[in-house]
PDB file of N, CA and C in Angstrom:
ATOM      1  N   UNK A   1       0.850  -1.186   0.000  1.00  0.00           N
ATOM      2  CA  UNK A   1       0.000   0.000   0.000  1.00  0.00           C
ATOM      3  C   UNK A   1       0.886   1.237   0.000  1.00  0.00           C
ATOM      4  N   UNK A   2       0.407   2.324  -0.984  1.00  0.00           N
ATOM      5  CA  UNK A   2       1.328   3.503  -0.736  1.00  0.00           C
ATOM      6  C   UNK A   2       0.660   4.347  -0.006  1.00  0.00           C
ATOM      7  N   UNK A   3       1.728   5.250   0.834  1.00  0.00           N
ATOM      8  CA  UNK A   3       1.477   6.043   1.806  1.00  0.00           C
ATOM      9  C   UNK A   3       1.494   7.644   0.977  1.00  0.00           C
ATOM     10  N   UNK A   4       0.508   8.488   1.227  1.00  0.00           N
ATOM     11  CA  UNK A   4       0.983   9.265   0.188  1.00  0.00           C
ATOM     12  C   UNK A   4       0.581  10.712   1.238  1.00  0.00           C
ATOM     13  N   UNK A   5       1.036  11.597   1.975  1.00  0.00           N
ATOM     14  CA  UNK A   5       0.734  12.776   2.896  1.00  0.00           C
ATOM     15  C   UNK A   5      -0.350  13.777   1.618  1.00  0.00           C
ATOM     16  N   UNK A   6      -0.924  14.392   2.430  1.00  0.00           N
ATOM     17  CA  UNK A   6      -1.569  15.417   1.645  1.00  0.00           C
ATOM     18  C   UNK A   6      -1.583  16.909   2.582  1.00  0.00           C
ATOM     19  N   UNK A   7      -1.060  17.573   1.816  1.00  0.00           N
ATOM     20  CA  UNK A   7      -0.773  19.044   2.676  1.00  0.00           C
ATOM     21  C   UNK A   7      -1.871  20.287   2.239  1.00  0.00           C
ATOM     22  N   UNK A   8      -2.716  20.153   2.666  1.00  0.00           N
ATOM     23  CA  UNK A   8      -3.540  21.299   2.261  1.00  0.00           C
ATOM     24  C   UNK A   8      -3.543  22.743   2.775  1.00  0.00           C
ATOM     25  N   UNK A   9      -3.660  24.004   2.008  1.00  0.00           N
ATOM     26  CA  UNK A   9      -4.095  25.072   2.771  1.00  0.00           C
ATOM     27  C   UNK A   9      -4.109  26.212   1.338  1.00  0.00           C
ATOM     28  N   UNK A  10      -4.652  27.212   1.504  1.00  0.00           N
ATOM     29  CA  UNK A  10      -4.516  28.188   0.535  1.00  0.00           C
ATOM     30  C   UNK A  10      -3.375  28.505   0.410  1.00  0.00           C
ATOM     31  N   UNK A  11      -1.547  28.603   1.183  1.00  0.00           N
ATOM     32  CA  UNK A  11      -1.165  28.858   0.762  1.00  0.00           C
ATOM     33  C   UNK A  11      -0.484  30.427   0.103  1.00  0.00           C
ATOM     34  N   UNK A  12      -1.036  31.020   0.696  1.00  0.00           N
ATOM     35  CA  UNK A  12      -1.277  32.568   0.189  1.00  0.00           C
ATOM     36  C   UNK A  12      -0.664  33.363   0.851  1.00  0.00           C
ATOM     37  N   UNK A  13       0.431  33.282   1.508  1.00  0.00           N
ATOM     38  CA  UNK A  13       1.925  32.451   0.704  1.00  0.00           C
ATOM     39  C   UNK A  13       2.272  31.246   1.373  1.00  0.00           C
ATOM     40  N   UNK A  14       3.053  30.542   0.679  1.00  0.00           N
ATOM     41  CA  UNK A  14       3.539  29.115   1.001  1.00  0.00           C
ATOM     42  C   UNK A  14       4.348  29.626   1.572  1.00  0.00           C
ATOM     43  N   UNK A  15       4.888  29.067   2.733  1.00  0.00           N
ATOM     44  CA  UNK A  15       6.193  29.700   3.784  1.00  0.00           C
ATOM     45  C   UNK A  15       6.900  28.680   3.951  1.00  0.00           C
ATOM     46  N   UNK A  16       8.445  28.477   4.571  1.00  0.00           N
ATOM     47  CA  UNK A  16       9.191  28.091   5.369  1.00  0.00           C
ATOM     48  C   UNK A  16       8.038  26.956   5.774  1.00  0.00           C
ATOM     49  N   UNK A  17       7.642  27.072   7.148  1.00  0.00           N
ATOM     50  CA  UNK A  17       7.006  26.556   7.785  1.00  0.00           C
ATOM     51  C   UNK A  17       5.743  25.145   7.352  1.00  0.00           C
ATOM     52  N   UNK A  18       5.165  25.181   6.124  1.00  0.00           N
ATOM     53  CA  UNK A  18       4.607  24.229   5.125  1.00  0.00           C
ATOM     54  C   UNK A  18       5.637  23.302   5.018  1.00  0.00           C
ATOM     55  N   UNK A  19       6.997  23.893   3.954  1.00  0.00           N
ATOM     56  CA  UNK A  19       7.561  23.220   4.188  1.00  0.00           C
ATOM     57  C   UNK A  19       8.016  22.568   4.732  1.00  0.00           C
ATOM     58  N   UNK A  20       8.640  22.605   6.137  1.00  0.00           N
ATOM     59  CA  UNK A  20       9.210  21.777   7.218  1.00  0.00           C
ATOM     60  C   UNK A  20       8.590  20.935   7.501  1.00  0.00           C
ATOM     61  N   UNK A  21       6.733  21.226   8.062  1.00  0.00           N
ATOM     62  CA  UNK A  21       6.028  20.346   8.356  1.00  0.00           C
ATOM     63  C   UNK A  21       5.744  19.096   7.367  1.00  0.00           C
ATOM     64  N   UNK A  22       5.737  19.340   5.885  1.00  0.00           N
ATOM     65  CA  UNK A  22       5.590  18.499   4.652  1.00  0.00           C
ATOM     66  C   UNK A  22       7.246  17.517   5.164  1.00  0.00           C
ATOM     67  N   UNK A  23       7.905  17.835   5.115  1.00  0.00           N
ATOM     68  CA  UNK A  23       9.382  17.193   5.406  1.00  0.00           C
ATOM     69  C   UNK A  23       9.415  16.354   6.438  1.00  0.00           C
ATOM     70  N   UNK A  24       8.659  16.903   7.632  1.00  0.00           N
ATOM     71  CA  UNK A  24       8.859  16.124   8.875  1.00  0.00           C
ATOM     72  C   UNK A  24       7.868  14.947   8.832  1.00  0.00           C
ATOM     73  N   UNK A  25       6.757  15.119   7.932  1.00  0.00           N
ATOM     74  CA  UNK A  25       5.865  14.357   7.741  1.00  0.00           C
ATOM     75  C   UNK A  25       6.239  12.723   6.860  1.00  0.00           C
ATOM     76  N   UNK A  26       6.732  13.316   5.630  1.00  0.00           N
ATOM     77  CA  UNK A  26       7.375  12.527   4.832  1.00  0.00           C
ATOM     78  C   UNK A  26       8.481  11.441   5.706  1.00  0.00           C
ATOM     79  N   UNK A  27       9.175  12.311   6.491  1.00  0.00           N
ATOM     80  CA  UNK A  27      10.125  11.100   7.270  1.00  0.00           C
ATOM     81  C   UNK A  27       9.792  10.682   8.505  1.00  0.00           C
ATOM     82  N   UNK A  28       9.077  11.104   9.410  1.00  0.00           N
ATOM     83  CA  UNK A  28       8.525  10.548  10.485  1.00  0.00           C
ATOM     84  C   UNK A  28       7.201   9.154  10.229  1.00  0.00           C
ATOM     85  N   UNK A  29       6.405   9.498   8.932  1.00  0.00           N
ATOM     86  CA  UNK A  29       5.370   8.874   8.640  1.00  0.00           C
ATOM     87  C   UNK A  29       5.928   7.644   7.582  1.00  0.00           C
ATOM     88  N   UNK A  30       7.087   7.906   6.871  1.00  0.00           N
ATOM     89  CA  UNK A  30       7.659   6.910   5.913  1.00  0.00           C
ATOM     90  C   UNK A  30       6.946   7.017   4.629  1.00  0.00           C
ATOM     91  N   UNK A  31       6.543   8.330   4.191  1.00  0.00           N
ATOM     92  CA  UNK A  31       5.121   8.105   3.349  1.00  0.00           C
ATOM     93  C   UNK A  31       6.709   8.023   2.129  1.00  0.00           C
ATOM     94  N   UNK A  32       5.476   7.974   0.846  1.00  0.00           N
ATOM     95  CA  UNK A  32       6.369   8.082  -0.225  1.00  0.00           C
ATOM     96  C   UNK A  32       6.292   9.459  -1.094  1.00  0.00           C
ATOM     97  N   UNK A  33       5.288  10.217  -0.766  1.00  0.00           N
ATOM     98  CA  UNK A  33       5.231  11.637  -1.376  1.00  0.00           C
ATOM     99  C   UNK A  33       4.254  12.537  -0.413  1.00  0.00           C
ATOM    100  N   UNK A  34       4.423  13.661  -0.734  1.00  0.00           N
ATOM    101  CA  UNK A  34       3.959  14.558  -0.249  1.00  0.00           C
ATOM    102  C   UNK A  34       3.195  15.475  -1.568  1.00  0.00           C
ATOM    103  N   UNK A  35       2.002  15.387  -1.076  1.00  0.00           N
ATOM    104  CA  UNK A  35       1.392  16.364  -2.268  1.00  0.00           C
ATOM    105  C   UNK A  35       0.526  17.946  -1.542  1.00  0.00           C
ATOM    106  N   UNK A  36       0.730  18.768  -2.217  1.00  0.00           N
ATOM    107  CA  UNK A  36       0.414  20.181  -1.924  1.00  0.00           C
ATOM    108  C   UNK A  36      -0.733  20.361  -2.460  1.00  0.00           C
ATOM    109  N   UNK A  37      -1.414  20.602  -1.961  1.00  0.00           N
ATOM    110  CA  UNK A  37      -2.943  20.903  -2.634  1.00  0.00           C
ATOM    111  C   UNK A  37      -3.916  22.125  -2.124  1.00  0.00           C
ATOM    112  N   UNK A  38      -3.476  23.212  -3.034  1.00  0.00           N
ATOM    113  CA  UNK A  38      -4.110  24.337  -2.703  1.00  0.00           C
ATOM    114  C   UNK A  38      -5.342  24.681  -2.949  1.00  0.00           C
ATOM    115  N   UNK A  39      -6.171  24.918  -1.967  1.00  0.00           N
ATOM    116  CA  UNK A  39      -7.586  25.137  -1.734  1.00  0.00           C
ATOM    117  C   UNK A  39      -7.875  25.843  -2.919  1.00  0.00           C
ATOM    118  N   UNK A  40      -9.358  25.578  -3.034  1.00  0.00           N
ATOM    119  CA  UNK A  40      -9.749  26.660  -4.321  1.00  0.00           C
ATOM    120  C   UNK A  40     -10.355  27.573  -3.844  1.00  0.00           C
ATOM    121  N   UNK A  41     -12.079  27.430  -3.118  1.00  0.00           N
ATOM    122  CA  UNK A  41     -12.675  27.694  -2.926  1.00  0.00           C
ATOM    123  C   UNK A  41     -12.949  27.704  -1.243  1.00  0.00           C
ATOM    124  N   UNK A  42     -12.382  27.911  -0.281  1.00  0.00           N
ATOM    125  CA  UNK A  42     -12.947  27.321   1.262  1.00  0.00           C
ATOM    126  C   UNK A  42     -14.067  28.284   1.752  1.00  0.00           C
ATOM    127  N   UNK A  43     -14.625  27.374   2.234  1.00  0.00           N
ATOM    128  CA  UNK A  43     -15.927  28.685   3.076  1.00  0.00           C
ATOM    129  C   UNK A  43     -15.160  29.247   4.194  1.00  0.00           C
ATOM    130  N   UNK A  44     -14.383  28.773   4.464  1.00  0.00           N
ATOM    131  CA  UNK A  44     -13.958  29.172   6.084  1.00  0.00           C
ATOM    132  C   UNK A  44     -13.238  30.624   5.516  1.00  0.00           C
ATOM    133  N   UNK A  45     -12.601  30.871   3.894  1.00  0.00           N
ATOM    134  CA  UNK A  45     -12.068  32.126   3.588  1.00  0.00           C
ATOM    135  C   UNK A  45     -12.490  32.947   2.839  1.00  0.00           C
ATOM    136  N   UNK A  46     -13.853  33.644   2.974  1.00  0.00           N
ATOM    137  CA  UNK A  46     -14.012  34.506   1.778  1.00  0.00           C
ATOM    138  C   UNK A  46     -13.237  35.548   2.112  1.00  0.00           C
ATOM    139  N   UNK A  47     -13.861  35.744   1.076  1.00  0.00           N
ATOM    140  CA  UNK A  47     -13.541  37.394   0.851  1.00  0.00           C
ATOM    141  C   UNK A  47     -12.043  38.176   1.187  1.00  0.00           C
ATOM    142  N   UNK A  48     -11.055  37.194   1.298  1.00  0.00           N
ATOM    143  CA  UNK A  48      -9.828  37.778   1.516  1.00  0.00           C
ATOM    144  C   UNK A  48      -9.537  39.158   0.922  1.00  0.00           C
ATOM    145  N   UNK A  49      -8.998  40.421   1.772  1.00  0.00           N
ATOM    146  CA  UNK A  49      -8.136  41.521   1.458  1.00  0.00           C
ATOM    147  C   UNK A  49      -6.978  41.127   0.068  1.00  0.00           C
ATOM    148  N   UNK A  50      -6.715  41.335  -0.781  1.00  0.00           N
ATOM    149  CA  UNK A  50      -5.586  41.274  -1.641  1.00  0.00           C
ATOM    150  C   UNK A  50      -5.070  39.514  -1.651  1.00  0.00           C
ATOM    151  N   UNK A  51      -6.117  39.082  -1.512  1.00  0.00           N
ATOM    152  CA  UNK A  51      -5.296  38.036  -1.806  1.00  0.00           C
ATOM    153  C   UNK A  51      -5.031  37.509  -3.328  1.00  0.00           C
ATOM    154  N   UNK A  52      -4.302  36.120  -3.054  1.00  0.00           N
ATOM    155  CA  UNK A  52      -3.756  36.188  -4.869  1.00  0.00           C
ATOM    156  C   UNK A  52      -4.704  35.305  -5.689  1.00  0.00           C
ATOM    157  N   UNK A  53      -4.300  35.205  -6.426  1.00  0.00           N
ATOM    158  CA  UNK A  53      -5.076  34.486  -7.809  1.00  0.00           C
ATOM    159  C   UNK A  53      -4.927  32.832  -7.702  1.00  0.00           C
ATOM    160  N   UNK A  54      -5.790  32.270  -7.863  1.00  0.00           N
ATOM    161  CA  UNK A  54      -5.472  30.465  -7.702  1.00  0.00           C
ATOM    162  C   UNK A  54      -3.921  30.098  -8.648  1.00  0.00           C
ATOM    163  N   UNK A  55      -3.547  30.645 -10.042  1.00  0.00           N
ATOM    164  CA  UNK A  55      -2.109  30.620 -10.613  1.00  0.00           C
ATOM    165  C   UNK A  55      -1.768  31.628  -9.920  1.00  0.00           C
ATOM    166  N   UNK A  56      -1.233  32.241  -8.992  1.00  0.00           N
ATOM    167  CA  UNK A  56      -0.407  33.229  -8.512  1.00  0.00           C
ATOM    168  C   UNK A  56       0.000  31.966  -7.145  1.00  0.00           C
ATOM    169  N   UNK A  57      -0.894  31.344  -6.809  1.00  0.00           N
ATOM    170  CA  UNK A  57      -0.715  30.480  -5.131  1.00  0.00           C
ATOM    171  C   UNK A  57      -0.012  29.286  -5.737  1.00  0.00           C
ATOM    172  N   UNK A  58      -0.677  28.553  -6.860  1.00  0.00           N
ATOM    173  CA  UNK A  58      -0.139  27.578  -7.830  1.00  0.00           C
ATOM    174  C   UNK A  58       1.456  27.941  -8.355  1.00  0.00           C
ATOM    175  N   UNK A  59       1.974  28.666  -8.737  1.00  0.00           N
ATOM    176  CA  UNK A  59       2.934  29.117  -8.898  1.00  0.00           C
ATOM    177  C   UNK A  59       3.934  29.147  -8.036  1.00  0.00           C
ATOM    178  N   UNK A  60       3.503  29.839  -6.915  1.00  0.00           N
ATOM    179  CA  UNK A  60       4.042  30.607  -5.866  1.00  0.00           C
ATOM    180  C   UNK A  60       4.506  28.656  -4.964  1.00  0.00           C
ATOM    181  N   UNK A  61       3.168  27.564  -5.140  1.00  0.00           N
ATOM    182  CA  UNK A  61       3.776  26.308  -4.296  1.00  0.00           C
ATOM    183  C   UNK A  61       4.933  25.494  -5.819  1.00  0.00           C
ATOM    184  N   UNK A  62       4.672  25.557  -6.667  1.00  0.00           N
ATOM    185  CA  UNK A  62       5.631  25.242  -7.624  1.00  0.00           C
ATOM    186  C   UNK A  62       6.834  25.342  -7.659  1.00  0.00           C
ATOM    187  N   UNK A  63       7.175  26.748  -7.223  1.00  0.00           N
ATOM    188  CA  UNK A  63       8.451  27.275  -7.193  1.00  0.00           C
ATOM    189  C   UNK A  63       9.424  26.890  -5.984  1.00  0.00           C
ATOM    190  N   UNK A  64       8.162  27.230  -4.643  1.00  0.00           N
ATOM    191  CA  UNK A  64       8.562  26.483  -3.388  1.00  0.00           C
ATOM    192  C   UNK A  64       9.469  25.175  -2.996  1.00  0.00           C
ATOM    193  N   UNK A  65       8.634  23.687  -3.883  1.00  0.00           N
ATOM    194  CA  UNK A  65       8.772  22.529  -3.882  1.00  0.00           C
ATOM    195  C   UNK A  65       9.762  22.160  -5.498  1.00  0.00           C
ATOM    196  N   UNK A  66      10.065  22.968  -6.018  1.00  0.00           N
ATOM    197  CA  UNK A  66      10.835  22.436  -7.073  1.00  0.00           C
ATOM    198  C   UNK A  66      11.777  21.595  -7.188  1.00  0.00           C
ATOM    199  N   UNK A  67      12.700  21.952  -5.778  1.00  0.00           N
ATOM    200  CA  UNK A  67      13.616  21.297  -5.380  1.00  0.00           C
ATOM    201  C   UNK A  67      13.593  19.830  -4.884  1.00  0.00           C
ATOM    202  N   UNK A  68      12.539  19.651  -4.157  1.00  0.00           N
ATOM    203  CA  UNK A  68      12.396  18.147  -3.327  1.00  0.00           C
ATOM    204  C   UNK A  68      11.451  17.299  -4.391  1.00  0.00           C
ATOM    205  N   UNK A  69      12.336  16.211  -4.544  1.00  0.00           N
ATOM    206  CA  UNK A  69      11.734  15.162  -5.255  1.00  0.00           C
ATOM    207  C   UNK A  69      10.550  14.462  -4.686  1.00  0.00           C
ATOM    208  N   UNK A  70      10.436  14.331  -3.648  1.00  0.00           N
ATOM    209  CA  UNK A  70       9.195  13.870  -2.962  1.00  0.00           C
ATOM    210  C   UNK A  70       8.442  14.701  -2.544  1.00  0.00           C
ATOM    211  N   UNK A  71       8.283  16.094  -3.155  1.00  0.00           N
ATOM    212  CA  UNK A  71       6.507  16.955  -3.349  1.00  0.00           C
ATOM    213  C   UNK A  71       6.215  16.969  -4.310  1.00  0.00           C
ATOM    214  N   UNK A  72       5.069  16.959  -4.650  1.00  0.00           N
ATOM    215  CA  UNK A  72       4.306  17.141  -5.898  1.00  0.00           C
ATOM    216  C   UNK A  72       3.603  18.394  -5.494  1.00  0.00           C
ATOM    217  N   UNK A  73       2.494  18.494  -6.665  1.00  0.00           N
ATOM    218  CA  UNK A  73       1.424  19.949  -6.287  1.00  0.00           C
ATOM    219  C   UNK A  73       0.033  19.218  -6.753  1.00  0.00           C
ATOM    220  N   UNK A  74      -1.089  19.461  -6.804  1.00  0.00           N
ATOM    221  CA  UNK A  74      -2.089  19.096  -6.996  1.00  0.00           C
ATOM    222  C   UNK A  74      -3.148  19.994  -7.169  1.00  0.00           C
ATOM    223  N   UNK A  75      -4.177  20.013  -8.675  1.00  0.00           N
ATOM    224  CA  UNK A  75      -4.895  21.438  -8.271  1.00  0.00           C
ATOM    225  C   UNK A  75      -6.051  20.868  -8.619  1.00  0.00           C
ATOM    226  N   UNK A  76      -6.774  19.522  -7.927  1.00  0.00           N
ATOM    227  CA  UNK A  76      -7.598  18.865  -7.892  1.00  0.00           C
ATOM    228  C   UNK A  76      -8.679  19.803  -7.123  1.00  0.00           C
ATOM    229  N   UNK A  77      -8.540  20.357  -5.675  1.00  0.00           N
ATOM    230  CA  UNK A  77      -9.638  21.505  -4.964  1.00  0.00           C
ATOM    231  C   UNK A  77      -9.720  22.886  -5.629  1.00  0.00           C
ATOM    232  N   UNK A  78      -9.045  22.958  -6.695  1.00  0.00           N
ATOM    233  CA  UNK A  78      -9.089  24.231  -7.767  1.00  0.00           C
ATOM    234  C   UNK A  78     -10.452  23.869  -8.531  1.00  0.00           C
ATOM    235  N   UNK A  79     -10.647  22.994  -8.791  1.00  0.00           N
ATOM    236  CA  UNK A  79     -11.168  22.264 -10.495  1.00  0.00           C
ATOM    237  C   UNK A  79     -12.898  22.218  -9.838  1.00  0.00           C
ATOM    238  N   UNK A  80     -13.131  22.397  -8.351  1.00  0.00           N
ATOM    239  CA  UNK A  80     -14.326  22.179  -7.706  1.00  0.00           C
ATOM    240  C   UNK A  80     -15.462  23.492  -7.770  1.00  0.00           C
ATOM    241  N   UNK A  81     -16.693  23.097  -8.134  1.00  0.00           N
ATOM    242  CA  UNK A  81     -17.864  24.496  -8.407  1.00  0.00           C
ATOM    243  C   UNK A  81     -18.267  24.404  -7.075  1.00  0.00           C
ATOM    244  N   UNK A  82     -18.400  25.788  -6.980  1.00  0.00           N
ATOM    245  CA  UNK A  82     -18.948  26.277  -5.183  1.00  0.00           C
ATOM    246  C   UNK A  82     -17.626  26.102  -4.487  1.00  0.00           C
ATOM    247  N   UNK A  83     -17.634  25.727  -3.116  1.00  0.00           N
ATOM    248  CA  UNK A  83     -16.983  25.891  -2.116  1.00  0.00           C
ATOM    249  C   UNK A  83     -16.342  23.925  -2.098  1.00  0.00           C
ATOM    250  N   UNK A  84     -15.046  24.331  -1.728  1.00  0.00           N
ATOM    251  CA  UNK A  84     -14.199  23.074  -1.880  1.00  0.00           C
ATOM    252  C   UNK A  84     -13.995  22.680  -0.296  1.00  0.00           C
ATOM    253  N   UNK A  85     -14.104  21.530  -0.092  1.00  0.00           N
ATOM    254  CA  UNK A  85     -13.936  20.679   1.254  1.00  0.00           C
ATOM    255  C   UNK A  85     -13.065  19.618   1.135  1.00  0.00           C
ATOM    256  N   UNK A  86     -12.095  19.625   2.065  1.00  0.00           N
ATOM    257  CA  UNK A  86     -11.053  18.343   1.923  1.00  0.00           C
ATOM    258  C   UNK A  86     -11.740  17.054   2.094  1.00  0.00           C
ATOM    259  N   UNK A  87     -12.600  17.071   2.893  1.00  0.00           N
ATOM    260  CA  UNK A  87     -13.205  15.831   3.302  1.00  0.00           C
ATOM    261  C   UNK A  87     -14.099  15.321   2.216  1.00  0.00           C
ATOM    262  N   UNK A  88     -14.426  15.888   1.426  1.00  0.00           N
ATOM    263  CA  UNK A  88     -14.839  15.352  -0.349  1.00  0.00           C
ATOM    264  C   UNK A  88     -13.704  15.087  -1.071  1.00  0.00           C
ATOM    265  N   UNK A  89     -12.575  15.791  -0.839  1.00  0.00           N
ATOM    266  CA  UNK A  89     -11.717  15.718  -1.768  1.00  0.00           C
ATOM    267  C   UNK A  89     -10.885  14.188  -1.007  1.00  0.00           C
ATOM    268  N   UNK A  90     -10.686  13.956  -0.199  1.00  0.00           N
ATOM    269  CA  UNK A  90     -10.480  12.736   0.438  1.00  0.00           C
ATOM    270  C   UNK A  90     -11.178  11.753   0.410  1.00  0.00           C
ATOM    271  N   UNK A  91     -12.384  11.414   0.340  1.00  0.00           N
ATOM    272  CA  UNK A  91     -13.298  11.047  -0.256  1.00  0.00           C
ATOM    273  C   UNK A  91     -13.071  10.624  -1.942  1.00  0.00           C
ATOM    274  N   UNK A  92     -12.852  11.119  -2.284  1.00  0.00           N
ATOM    275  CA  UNK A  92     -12.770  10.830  -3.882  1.00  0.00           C
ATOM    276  C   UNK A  92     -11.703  10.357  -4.285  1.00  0.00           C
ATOM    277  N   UNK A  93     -10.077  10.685  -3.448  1.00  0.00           N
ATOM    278  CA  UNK A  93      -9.262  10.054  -3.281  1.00  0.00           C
ATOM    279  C   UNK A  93      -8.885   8.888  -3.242  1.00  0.00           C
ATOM    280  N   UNK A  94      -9.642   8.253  -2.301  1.00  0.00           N
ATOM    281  CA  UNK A  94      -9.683   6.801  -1.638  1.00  0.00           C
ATOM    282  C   UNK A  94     -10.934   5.948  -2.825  1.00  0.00           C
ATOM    283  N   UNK A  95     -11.538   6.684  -2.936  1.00  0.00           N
ATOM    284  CA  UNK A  95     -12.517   5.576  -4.181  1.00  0.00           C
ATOM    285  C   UNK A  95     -11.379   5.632  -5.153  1.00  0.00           C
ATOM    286  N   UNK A  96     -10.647   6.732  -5.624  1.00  0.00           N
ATOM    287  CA  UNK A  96     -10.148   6.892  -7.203  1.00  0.00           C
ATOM    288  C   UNK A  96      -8.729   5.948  -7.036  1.00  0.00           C
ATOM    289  N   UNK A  97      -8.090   5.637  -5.850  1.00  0.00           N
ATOM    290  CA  UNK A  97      -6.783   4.699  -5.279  1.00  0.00           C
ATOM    291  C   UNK A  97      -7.062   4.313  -4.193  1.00  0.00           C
ATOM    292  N   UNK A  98      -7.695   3.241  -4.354  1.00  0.00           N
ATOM    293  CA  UNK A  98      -7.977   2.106  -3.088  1.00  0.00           C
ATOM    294  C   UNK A  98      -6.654   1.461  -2.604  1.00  0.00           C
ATOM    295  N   UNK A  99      -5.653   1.505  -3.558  1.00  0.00           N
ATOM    296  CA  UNK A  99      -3.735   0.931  -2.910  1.00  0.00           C
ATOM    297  C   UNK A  99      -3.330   2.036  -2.173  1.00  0.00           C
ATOM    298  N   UNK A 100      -3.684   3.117  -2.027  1.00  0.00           N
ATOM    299  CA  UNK A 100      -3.184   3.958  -1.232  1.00  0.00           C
ATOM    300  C   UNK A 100      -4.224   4.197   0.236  1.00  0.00           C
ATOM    301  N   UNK A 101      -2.800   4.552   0.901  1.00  0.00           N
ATOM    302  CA  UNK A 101      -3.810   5.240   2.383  1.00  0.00           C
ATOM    303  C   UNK A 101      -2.783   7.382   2.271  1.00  0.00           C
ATOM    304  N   UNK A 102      -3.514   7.888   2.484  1.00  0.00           N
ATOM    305  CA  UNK A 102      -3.712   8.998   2.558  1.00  0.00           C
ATOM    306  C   UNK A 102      -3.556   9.395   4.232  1.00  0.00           C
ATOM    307  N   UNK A 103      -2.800  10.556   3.967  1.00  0.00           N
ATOM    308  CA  UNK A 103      -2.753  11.121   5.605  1.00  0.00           C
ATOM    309  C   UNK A 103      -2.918  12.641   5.321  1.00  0.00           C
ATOM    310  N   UNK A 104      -3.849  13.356   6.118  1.00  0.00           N
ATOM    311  CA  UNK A 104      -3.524  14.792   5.584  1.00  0.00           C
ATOM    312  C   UNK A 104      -3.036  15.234   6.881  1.00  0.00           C
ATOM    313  N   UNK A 105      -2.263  16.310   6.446  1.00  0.00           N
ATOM    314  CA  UNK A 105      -1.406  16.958   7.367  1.00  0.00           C
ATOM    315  C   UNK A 105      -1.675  17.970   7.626  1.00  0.00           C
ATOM    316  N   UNK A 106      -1.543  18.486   8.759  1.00  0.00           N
ATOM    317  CA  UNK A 106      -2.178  19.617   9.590  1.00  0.00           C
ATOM    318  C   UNK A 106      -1.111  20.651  10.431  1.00  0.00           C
ATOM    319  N   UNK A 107      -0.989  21.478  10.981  1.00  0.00           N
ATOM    320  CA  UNK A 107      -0.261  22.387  11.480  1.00  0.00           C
ATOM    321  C   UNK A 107      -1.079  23.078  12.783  1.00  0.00           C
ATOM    322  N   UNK A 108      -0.673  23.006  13.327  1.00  0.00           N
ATOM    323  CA  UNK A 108      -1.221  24.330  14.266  1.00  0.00           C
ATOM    324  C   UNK A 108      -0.383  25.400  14.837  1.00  0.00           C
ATOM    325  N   UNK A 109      -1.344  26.594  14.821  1.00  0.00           N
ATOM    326  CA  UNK A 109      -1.310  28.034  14.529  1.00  0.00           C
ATOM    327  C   UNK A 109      -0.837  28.186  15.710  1.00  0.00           C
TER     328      UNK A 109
END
């Protein structure tokens, strides 16, 4: 079974700190990748002040992770109408790769 982390958040900006946690995850958990998956739509964020463009955040985690062979990016919660929820998007995950187990990764503030 592959282990595969999933790092979600808008992102707006990707920092230091994503990173590390994506890193510590990958080797504490043994997964085999780490994927970045920037929110599209969350209810929990409207209406942000200046924030950036879904390719400006896309970009902005691209450039971030270029370096490490074990992140990817993912703009699967981009591609969603209305308001995007991980717990659908995890959901659809696990039907679409039943060989994989999924871990999403979390941070606190």
């Amino acid at each position: 079974m592959r282990k595969v982390g999933i790092m979600g958040g808008t992102f707006d900006p990707i920092h230091i700190g994503h990173l590390i946690l994506g890193e510590n995850a990958y080797l504490q958990l043994g997964l085999d990748k780490v994927v970045f998956m920037p929110s599209g739509n969350p209810p929990h964020k409207l209406n942000r002040e200046g924030r950036a463009s879904d390719m400006q955040r896309m970009d902005m985690v691209k450039l971030a992770i270029a370096t490490n062979t074990h992140f990817e990016i993912s703009d699967i919660e981009m591609n969603e109408e209305g308001y995007s929820y991980t717990f659908r998007t995890l959901e659809r995950l696990n039907a679409e790769h039943p060989d994989t187990r999924y871990y999403f990764i979390i941070g606190i503030a």
